[in-house]
C-alpha atoms as a PDB file:
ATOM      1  CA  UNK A   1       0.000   0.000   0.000  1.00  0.00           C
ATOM      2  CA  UNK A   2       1.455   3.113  -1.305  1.00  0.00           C
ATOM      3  CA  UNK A   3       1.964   6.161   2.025  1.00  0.00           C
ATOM      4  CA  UNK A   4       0.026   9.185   1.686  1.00  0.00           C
ATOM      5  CA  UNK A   5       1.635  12.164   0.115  1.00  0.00           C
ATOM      6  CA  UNK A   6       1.464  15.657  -0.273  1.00  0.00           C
ATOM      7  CA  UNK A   7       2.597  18.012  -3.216  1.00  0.00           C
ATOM      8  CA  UNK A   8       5.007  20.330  -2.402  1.00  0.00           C
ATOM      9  CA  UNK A   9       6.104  22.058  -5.121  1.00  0.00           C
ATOM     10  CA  UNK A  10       8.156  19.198  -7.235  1.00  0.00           C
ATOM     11  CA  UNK A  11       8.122  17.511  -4.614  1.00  0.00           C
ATOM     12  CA  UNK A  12       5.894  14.281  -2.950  1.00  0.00           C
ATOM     13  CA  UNK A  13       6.253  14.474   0.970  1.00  0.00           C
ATOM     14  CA  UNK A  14       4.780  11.527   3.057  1.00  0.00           C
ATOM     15  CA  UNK A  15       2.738  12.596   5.962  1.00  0.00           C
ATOM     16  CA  UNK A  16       4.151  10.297   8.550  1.00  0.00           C
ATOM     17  CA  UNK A  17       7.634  12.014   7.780  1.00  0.00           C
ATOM     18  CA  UNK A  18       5.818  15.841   8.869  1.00  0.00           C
ATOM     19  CA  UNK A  19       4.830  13.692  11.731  1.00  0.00           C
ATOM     20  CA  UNK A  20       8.389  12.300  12.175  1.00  0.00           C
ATOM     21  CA  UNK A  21       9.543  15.711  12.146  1.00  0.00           C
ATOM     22  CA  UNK A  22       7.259  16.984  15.008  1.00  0.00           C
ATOM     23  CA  UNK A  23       8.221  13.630  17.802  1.00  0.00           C
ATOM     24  CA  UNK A  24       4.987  13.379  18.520  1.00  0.00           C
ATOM     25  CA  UNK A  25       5.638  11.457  21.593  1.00  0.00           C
ATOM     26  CA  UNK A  26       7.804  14.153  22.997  1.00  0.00           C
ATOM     27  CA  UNK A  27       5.341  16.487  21.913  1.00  0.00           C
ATOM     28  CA  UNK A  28       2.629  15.354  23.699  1.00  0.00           C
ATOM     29  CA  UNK A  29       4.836  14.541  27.095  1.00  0.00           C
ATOM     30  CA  UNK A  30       5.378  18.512  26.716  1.00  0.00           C
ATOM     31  CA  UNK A  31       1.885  18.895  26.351  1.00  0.00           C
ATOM     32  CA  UNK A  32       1.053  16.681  29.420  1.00  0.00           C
ATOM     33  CA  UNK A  33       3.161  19.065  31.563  1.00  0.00           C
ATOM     34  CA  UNK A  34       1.914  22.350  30.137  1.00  0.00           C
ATOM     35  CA  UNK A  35      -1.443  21.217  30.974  1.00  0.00           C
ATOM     36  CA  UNK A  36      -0.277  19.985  34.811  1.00  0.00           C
ATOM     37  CA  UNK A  37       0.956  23.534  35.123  1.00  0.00           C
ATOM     38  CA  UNK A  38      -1.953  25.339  34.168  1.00  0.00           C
ATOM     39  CA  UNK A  39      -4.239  23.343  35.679  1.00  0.00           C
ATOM     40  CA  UNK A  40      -2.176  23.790  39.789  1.00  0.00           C
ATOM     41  CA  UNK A  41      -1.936  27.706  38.663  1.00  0.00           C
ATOM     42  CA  UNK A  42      -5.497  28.183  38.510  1.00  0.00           C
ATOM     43  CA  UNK A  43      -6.978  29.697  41.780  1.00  0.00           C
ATOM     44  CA  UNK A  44     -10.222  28.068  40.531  1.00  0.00           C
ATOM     45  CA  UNK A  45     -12.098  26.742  37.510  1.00  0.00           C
ATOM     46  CA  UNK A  46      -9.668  26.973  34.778  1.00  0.00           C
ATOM     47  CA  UNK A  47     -10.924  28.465  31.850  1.00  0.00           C
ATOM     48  CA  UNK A  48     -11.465  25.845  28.855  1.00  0.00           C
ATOM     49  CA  UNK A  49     -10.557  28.218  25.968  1.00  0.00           C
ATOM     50  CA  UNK A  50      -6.992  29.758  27.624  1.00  0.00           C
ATOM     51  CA  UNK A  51      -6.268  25.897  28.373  1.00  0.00           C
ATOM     52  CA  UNK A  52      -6.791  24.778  24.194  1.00  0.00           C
ATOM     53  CA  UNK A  53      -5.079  27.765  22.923  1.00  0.00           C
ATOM     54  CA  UNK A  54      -2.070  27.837  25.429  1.00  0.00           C
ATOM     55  CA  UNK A  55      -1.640  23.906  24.220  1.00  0.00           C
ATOM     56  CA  UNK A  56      -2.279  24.117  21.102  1.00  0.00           C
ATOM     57  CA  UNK A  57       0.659  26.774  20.523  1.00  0.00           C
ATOM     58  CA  UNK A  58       2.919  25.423  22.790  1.00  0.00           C
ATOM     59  CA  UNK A  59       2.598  21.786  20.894  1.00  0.00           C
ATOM     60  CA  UNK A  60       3.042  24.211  17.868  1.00  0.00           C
ATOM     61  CA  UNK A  61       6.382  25.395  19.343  1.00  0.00           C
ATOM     62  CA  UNK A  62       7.883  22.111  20.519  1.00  0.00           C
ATOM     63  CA  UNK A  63       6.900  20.598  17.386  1.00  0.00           C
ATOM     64  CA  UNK A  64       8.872  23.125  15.194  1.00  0.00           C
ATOM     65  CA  UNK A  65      11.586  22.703  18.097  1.00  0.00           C
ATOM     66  CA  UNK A  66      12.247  19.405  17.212  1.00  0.00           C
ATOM     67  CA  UNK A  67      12.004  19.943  13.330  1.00  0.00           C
ATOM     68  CA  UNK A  68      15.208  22.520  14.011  1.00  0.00           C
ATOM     69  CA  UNK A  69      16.924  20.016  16.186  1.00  0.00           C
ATOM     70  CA  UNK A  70      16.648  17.609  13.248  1.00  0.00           C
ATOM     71  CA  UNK A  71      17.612  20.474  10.904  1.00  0.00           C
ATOM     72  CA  UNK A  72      21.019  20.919  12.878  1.00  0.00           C
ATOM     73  CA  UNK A  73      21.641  17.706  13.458  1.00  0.00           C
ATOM     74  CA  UNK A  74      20.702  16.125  10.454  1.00  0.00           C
ATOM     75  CA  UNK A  75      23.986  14.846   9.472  1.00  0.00           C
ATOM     76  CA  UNK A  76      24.995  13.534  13.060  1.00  0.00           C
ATOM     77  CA  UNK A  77      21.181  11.705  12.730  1.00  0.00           C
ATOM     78  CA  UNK A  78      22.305   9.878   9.966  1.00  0.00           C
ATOM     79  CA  UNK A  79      25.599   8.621  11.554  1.00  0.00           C
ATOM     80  CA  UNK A  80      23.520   6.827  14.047  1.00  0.00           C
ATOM     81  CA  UNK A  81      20.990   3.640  13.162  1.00  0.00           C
ATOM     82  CA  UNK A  82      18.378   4.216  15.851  1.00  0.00           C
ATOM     83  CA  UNK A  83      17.693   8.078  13.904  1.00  0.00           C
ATOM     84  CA  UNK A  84      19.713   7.397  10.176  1.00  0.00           C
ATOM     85  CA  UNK A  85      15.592   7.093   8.917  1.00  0.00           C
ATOM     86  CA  UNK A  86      14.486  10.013  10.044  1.00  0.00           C
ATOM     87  CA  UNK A  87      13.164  12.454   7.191  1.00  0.00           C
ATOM     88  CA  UNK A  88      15.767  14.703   6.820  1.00  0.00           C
ATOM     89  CA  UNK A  89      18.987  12.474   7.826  1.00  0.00           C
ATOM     90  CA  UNK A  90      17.757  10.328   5.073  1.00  0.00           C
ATOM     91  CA  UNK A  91      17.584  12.966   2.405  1.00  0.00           C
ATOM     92  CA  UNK A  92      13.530  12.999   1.930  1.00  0.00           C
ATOM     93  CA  UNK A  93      12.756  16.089   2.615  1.00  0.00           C
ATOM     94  CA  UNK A  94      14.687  19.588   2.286  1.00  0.00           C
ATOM     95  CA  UNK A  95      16.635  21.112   5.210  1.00  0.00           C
ATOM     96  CA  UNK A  96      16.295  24.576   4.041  1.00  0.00           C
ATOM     97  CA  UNK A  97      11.898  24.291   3.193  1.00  0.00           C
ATOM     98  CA  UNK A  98      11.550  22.271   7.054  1.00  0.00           C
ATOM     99  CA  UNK A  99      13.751  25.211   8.389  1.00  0.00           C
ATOM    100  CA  UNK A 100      11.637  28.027   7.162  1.00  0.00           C
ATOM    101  CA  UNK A 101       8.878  26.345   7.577  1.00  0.00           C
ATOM    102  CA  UNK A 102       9.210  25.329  11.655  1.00  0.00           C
ATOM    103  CA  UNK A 103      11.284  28.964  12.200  1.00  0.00           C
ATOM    104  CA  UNK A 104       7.733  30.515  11.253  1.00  0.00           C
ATOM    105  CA  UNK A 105       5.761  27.968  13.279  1.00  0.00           C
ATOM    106  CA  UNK A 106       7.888  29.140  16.126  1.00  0.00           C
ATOM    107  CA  UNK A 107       7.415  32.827  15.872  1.00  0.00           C
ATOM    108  CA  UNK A 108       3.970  32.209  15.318  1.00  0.00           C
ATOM    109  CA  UNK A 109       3.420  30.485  18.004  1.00  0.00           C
ATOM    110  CA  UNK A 110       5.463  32.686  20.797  1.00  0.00           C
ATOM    111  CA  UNK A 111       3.241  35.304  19.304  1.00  0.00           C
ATOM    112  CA  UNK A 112      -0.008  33.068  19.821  1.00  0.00           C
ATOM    113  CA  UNK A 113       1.123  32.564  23.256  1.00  0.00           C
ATOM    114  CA  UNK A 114       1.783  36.123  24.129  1.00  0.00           C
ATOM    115  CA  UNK A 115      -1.421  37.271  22.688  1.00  0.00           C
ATOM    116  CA  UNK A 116      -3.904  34.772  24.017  1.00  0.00           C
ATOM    117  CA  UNK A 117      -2.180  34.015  26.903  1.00  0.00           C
ATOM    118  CA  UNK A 118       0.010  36.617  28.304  1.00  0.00           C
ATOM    119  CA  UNK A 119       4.132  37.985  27.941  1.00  0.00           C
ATOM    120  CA  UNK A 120       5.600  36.118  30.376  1.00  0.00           C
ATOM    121  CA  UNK A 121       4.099  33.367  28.721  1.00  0.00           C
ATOM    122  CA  UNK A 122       5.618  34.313  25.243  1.00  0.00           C
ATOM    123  CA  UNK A 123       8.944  34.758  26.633  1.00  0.00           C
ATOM    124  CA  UNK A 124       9.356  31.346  28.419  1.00  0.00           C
ATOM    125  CA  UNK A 125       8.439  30.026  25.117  1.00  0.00           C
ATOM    126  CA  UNK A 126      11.166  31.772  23.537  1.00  0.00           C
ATOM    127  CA  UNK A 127      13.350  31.087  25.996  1.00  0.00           C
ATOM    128  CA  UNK A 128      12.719  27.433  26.026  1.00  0.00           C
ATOM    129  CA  UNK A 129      13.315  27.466  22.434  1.00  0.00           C
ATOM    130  CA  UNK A 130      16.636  29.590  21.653  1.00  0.00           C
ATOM    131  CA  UNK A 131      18.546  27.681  25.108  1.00  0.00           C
ATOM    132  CA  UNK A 132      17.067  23.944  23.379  1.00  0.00           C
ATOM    133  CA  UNK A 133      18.545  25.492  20.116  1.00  0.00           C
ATOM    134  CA  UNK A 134      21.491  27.220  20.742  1.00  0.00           C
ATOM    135  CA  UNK A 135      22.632  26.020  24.049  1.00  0.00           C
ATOM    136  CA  UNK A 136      22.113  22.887  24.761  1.00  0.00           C
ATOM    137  CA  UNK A 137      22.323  21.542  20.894  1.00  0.00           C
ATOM    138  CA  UNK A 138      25.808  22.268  20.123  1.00  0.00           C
ATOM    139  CA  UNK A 139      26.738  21.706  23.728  1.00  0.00           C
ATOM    140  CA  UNK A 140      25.971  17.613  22.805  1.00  0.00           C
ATOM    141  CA  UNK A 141      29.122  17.320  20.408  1.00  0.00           C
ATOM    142  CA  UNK A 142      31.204  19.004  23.383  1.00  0.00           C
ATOM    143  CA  UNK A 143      30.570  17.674  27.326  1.00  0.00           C
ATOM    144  CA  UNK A 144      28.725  15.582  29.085  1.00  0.00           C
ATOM    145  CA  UNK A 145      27.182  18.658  31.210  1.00  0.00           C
ATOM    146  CA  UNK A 146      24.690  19.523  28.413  1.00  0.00           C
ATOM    147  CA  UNK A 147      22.759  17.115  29.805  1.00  0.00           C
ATOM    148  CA  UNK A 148      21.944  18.674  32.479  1.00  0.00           C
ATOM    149  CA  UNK A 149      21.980  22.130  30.346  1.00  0.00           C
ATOM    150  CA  UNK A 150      18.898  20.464  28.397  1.00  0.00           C
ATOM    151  CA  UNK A 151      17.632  19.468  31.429  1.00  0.00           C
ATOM    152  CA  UNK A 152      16.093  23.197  31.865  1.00  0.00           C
ATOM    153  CA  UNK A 153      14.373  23.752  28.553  1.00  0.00           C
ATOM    154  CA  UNK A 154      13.071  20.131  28.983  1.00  0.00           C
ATOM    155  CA  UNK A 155      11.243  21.373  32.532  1.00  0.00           C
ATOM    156  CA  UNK A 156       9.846  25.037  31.449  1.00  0.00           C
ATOM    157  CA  UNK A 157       6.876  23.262  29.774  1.00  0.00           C
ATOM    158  CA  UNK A 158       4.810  23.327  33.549  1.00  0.00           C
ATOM    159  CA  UNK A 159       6.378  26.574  34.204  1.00  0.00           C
ATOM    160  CA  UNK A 160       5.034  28.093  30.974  1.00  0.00           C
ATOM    161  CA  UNK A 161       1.586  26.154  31.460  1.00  0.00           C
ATOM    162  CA  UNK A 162       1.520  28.103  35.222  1.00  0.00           C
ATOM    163  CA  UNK A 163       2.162  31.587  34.176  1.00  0.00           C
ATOM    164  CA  UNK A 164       0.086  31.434  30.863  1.00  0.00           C
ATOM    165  CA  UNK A 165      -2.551  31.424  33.732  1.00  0.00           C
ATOM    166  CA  UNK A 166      -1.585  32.782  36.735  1.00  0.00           C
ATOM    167  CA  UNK A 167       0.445  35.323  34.603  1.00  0.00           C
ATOM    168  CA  UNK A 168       3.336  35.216  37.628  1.00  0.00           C
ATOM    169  CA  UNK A 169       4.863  32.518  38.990  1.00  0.00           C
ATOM    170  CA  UNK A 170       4.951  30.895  42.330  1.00  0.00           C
ATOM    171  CA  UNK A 171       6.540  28.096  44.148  1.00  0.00           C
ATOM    172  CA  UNK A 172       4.384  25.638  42.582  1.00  0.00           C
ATOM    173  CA  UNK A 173       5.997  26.365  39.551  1.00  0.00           C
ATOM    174  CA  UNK A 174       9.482  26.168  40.606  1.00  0.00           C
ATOM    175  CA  UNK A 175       8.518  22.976  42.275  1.00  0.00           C
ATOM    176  CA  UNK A 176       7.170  21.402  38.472  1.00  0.00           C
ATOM    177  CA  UNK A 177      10.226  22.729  37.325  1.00  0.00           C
ATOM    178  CA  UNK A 178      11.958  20.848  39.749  1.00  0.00           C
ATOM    179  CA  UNK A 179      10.368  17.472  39.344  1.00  0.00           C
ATOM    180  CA  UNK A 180      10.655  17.777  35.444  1.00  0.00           C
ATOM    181  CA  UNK A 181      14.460  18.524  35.550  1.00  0.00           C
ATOM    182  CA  UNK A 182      15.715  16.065  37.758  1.00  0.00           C
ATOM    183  CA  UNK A 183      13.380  13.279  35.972  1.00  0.00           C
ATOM    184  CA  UNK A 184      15.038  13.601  33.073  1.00  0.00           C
ATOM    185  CA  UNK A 185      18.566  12.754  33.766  1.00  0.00           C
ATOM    186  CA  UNK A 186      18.160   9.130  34.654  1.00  0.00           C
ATOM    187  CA  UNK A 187      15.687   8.895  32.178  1.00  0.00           C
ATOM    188  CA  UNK A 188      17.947  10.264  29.560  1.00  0.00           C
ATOM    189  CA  UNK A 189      21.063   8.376  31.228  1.00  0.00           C
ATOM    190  CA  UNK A 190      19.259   5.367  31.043  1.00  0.00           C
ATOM    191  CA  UNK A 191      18.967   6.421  27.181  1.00  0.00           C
ATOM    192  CA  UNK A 192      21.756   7.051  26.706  1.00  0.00           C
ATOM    193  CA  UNK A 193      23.544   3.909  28.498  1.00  0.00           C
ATOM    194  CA  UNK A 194      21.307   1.906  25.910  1.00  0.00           C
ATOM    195  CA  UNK A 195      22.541   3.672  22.374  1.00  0.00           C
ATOM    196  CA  UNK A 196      26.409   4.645  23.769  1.00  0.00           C
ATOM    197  CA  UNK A 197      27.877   2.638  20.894  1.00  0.00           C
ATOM    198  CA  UNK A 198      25.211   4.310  18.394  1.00  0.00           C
ATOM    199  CA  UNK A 199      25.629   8.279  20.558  1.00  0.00           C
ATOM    200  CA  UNK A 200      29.262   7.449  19.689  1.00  0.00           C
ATOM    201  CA  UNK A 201      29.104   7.084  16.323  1.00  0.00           C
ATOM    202  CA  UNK A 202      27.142  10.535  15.932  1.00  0.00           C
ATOM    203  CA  UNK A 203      29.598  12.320  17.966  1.00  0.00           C
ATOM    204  CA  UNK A 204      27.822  13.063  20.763  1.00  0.00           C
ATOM    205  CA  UNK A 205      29.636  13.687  23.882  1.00  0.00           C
ATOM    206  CA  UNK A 206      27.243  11.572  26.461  1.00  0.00           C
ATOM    207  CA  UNK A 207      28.455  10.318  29.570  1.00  0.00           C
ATOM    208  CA  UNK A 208      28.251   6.969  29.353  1.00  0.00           C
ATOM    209  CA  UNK A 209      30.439   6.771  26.439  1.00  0.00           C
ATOM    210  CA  UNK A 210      32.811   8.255  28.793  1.00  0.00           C
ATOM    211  CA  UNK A 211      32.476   5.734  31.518  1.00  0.00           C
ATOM    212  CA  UNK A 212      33.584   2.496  30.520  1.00  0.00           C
ATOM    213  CA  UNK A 213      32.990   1.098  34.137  1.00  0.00           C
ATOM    214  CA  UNK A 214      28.901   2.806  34.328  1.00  0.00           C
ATOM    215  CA  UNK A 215      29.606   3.997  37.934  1.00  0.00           C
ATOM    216  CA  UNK A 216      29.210   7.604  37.123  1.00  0.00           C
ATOM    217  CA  UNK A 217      25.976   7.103  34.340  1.00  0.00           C
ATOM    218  CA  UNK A 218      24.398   4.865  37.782  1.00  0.00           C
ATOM    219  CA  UNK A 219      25.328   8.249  39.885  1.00  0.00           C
ATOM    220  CA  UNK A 220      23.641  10.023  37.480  1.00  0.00           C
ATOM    221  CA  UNK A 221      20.884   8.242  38.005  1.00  0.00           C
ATOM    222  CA  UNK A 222      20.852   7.620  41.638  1.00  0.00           C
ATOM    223  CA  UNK A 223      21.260  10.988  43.131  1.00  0.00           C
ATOM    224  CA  UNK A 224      18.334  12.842  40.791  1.00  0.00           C
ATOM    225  CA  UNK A 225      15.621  10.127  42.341  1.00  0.00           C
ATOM    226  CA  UNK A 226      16.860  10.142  45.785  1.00  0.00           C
ATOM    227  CA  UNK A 227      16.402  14.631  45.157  1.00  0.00           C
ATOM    228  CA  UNK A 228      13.202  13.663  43.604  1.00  0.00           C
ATOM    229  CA  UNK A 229      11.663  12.012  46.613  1.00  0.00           C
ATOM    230  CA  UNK A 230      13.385  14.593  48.918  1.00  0.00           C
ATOM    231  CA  UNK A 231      11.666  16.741  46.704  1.00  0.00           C
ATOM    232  CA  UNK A 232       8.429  15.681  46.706  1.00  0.00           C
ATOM    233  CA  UNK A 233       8.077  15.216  50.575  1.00  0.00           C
ATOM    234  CA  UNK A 234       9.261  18.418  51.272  1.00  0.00           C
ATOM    235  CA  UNK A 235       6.739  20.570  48.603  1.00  0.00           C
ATOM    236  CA  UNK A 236       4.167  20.629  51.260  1.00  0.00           C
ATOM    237  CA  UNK A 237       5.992  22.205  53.442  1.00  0.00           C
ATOM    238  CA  UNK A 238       6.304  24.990  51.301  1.00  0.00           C
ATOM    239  CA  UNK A 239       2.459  25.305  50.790  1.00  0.00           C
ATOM    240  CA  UNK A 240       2.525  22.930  47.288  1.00  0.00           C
ATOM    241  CA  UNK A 241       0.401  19.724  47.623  1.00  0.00           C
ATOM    242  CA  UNK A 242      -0.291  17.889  50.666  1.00  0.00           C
ATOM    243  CA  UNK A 243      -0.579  13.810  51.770  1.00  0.00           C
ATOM    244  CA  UNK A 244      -0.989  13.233  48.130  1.00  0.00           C
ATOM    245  CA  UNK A 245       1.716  14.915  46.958  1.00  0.00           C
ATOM    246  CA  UNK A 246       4.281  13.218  49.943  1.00  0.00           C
ATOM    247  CA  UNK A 247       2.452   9.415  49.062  1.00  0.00           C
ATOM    248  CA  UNK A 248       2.798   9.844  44.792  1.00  0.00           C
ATOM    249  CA  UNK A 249       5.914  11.198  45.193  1.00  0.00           C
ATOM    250  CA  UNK A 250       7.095   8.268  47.877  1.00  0.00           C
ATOM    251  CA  UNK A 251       5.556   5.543  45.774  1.00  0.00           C
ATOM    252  CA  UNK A 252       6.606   6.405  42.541  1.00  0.00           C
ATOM    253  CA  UNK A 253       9.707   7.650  43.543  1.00  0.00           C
ATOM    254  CA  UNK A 254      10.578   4.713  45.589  1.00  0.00           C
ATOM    255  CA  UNK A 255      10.237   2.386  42.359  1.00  0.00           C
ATOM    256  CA  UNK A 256      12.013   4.463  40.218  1.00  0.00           C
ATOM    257  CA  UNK A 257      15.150   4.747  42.913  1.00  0.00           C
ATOM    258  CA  UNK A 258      14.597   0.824  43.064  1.00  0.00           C
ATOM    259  CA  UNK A 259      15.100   0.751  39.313  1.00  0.00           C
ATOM    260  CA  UNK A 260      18.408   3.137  39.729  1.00  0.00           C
ATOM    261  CA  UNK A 261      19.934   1.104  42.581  1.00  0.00           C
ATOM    262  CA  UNK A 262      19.394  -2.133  40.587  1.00  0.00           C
ATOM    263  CA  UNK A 263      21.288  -0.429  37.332  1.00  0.00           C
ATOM    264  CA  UNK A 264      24.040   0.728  40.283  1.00  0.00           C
ATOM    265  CA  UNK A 265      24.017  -2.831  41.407  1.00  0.00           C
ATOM    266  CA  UNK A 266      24.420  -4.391  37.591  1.00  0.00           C
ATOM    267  CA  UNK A 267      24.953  -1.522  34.887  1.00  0.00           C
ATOM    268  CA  UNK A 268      24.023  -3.910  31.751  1.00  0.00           C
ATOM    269  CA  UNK A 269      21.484  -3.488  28.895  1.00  0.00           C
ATOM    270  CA  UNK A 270      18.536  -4.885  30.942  1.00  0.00           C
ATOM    271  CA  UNK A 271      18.334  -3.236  33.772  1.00  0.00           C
ATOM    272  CA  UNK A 272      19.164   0.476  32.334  1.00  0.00           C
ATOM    273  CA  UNK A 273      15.272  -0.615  30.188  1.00  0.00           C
ATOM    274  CA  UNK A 274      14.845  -0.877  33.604  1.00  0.00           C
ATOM    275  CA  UNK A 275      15.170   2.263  34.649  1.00  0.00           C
ATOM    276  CA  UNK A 276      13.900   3.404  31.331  1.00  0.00           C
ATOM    277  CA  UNK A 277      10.525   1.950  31.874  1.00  0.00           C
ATOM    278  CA  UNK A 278      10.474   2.831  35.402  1.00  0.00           C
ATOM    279  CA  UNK A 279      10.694   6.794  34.487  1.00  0.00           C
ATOM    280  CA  UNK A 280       8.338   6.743  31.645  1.00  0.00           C
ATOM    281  CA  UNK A 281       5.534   5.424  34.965  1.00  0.00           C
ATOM    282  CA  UNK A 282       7.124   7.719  37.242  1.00  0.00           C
ATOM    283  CA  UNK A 283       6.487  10.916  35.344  1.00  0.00           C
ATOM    284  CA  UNK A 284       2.291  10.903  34.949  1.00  0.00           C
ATOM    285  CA  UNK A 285       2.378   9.197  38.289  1.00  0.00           C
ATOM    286  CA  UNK A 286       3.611  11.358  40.157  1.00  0.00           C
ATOM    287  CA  UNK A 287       2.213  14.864  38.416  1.00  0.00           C
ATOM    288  CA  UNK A 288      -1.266  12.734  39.134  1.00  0.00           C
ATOM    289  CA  UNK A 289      -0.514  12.283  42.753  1.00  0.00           C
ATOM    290  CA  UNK A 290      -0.264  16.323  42.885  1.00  0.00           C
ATOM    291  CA  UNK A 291      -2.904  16.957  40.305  1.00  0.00           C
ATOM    292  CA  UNK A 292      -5.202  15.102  42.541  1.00  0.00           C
ATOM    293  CA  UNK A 293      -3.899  16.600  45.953  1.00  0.00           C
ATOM    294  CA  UNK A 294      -5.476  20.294  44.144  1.00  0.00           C
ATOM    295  CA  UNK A 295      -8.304  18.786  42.971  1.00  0.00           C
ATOM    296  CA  UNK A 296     -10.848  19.717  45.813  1.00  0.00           C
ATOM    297  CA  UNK A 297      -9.113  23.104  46.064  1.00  0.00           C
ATOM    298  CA  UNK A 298      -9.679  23.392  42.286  1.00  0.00           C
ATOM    299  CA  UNK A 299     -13.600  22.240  42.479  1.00  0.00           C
ATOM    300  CA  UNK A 300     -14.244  24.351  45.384  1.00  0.00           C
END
């Protein structure tokens, strides 16, 4: 059966590789933590419209995100076999139309975002972008830091969700920043420890291509849960969540610190899918444990 196409000028461009470009799975984890943040920054019923509009341009933005990432990375994504099919390592589609195309998506939708939602808004949005861009992108060729450089344009999401409706923002939105950042590096160690052969072959300067032994990539992974549980118990006490908040963040943090210690224990293939696995649960569980903590504050 012959994949749907579009004309493009000359050109015939399948729709699953515009959907390729956009990581729609990443996209909608983004959009799962927009939504988390606007729904704790509303003092009460949270308006249905301001909710659509703020996601639908901030999925517009992280989609066009990642179609730039692919852009500049294009030729390192074709080094490596777990990304050498993507649309534009593998020559379908133009670098120069997909970079006009998402660099307009982007300024349209900061503007979106500062028009129907408010500035501060906007300029998270644009912040997120140019640091994921600029910052963090090269900074992959160069040191294993930029992990934890990308760590912060990978947690605004919530933050941008909170002040597209509160308009300010407030501890609760330093906490989801927080929880977001420090999930990500054994989640992306755990990545990482999985492809090292493949992130070597693109050039990428990941730590676990570094670490022959795994004892740092399992510290890497071990210290961010153990903060994430610290972190969760102790958000109460600055006025964010409650019992809730403490019990998700105990029992999903106490699995995923499980998972880490076991990778610590044995760093091999099976238990970094481990760990994997065990952050991909973590995540929703936990931002439901505090989404449910507000929820009678939020009804009443």
């Amino acid at each position: 059966m012959k994949a749907e196409t579009v004309s493009l000028g000359a050109s015939q461009v399948r729709w699953s590789d515009l959907l390729d470009l956009a990581k729609p799975r990443i996209t909608l984890m983004v959009l799962v933590t927009v939504a988390a943040g606007a729904f704790l920054a509303a003092p009460g019923a949270l308006s249905p419209v301001l909710l659509v509009e703020t996601l639908l341009a901030t999925g517009l933005l992280a989609s066009a995100a990642s179609a730039l990432n692919q852009v500049i990375e294009a030729r390192e994504d074709g080094r490596m076999s777990r990304t050498a099919n993507r649309p534009l390592a593998a020559g379908r589609l133009d670098r120069g139309w997909v970079a006009a195309g998402a660099a307009a998506s982007s300024v349209l939708a900061i503007l979106v975002l500062g028009w129907r939602a408010n500035p501060l808004a906007a300029a998270i949005g644009g912040a997120t972008l140019l640091s994921y861009l600029f910052v963090y992108t090269p900074l992959k060729k160069r040191t294993p830091w930029a992990t934890l450089v990308g760590a912060v344009p990978g947690a605004l999401p919530p933050v941008l969700g909170w002040a597209a409706v509160a308009g300010e923002l407030g501890v609760g939105a330093w906490v989801l920043f927080g929880i977001v950042f420090l999930w990500q590096l054994p989640h992306f160690m755990a990545i990482a420890w999985m492809y090292r052969d493949d992130y070597a072959r693109g050039g990428f300067a990941v730590l676990p291509i570094r670490d022959a032994s795994g004892l740092r990539t399992a510290l890497a992974m071990v210290v961010p849960t153990l903060l994430l549980v610290a972190l969760t118990t102790v958000a109460p006490a600055w006025g964010f969540g409650s019992s809730l908040t403490i019990a998700g963040g105990l029992v999903a943090g106490g699995g995923f610190l499980a998972s880490s210690l076991r990778f610590w224990r044995r760093r091999e293939l099976a238990t970094a899918r481990t760990v994997l696995l065990a952050s991909v649960l973590y995540l929703p569980a936990v931002l439901a444990a505090v989404l449910l903590d507000h929820l009678p504050g939020a009804l009443g």
